[in-house]
C-alpha atoms as a PDB file:
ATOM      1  CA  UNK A   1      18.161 -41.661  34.896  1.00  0.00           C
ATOM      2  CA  UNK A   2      18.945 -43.955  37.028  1.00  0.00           C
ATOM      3  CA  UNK A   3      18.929 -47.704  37.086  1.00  0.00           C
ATOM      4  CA  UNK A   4      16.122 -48.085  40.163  1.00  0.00           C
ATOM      5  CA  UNK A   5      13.319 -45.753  37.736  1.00  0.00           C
ATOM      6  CA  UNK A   6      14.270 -48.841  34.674  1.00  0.00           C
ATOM      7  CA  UNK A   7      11.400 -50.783  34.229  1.00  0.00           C
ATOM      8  CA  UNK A   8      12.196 -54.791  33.158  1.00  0.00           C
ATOM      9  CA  UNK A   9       9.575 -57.022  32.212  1.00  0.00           C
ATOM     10  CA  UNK A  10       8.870 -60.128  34.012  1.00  0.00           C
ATOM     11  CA  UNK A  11      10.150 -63.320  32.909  1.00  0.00           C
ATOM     12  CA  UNK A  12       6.398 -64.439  32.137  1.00  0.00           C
ATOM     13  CA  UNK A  13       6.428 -61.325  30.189  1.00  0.00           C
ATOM     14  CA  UNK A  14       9.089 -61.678  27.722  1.00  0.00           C
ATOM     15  CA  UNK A  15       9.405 -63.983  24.950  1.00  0.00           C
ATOM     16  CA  UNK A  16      11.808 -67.145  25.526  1.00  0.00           C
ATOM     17  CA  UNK A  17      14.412 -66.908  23.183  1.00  0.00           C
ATOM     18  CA  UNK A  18      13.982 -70.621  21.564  1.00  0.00           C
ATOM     19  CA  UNK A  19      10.966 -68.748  19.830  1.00  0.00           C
ATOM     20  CA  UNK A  20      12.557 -65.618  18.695  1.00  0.00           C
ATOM     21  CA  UNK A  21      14.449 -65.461  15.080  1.00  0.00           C
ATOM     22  CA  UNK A  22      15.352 -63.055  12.176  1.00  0.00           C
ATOM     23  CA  UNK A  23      14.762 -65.579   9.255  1.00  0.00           C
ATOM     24  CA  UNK A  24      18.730 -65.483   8.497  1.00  0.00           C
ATOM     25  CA  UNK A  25      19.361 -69.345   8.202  1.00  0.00           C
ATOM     26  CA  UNK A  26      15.847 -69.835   6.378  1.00  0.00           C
ATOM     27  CA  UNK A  27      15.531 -69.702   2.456  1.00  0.00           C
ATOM     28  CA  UNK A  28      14.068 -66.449   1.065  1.00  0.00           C
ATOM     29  CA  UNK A  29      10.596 -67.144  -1.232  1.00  0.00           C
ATOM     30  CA  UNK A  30       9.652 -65.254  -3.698  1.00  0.00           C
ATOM     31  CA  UNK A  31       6.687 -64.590  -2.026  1.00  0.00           C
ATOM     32  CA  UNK A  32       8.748 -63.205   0.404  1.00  0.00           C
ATOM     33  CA  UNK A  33      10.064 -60.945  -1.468  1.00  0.00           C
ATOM     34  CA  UNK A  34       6.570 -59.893  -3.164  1.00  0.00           C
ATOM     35  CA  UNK A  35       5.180 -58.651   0.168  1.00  0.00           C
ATOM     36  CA  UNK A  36       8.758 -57.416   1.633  1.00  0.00           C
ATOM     37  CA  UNK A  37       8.016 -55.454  -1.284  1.00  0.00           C
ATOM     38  CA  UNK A  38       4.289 -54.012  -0.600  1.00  0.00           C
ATOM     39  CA  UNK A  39       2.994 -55.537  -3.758  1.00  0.00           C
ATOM     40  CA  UNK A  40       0.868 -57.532  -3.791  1.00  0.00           C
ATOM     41  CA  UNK A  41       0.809 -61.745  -4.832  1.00  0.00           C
ATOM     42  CA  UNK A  42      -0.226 -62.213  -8.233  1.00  0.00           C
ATOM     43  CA  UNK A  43       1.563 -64.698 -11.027  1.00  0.00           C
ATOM     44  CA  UNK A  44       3.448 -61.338 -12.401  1.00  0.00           C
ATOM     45  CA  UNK A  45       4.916 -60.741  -8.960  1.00  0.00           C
ATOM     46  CA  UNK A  46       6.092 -64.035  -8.038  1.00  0.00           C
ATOM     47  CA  UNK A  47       7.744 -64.213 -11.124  1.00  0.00           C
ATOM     48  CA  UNK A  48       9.682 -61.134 -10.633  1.00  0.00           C
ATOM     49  CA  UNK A  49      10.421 -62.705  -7.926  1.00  0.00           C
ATOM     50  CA  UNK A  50      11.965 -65.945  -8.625  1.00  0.00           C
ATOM     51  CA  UNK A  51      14.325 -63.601 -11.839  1.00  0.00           C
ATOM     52  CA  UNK A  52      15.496 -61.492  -8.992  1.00  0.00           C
ATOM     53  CA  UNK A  53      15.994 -64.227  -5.989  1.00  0.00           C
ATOM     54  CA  UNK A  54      17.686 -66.054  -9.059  1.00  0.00           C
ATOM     55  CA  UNK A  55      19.698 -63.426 -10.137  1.00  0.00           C
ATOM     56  CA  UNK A  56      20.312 -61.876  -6.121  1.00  0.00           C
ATOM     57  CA  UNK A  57      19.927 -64.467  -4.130  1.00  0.00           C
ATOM     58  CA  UNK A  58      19.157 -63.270  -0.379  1.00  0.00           C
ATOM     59  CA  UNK A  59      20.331 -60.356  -0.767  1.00  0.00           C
ATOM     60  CA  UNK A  60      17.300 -59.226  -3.069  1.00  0.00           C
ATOM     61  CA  UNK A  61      15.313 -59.300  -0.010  1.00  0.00           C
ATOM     62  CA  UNK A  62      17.717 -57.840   1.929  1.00  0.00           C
ATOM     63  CA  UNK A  63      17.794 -54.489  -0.365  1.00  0.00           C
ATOM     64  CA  UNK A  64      14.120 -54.583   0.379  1.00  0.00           C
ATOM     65  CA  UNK A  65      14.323 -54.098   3.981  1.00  0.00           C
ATOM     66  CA  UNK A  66      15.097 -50.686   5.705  1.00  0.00           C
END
């Protein structure tokens, strides 16, 4: 392929970075973690929630995630 049949957006087309972010410096919630999971949010769930985060930290969510 080459690079003259590449299609680029236009700037007023694409997203300016100072909106754009993964999460990774924000805390995890248990809630969070409750939906990462596909349950859903119920007193049960968010308590499973906070024992894990407690027990995982970030990484609880991470494990989630594909």
């Amino acid at each position: 392929m080459s690079e003259e049949s590449v299609s680029r957006p236009k700037p007023s087309e694409v997203t300016p970075d100072s909106l754009l972010h993964t999460g990774a410096t924000d805390d995890v919630t248990p809630e969070d973690l409750v939906l990462s999971s596909g349950r859903d949010v119920t007193p049960a769930t968010l308590e499973w929630a906070r024992r894990r985060l407690e027990k995982e930290g970030r990484a609880a969510l991470d494990t989630q995630l594909p």
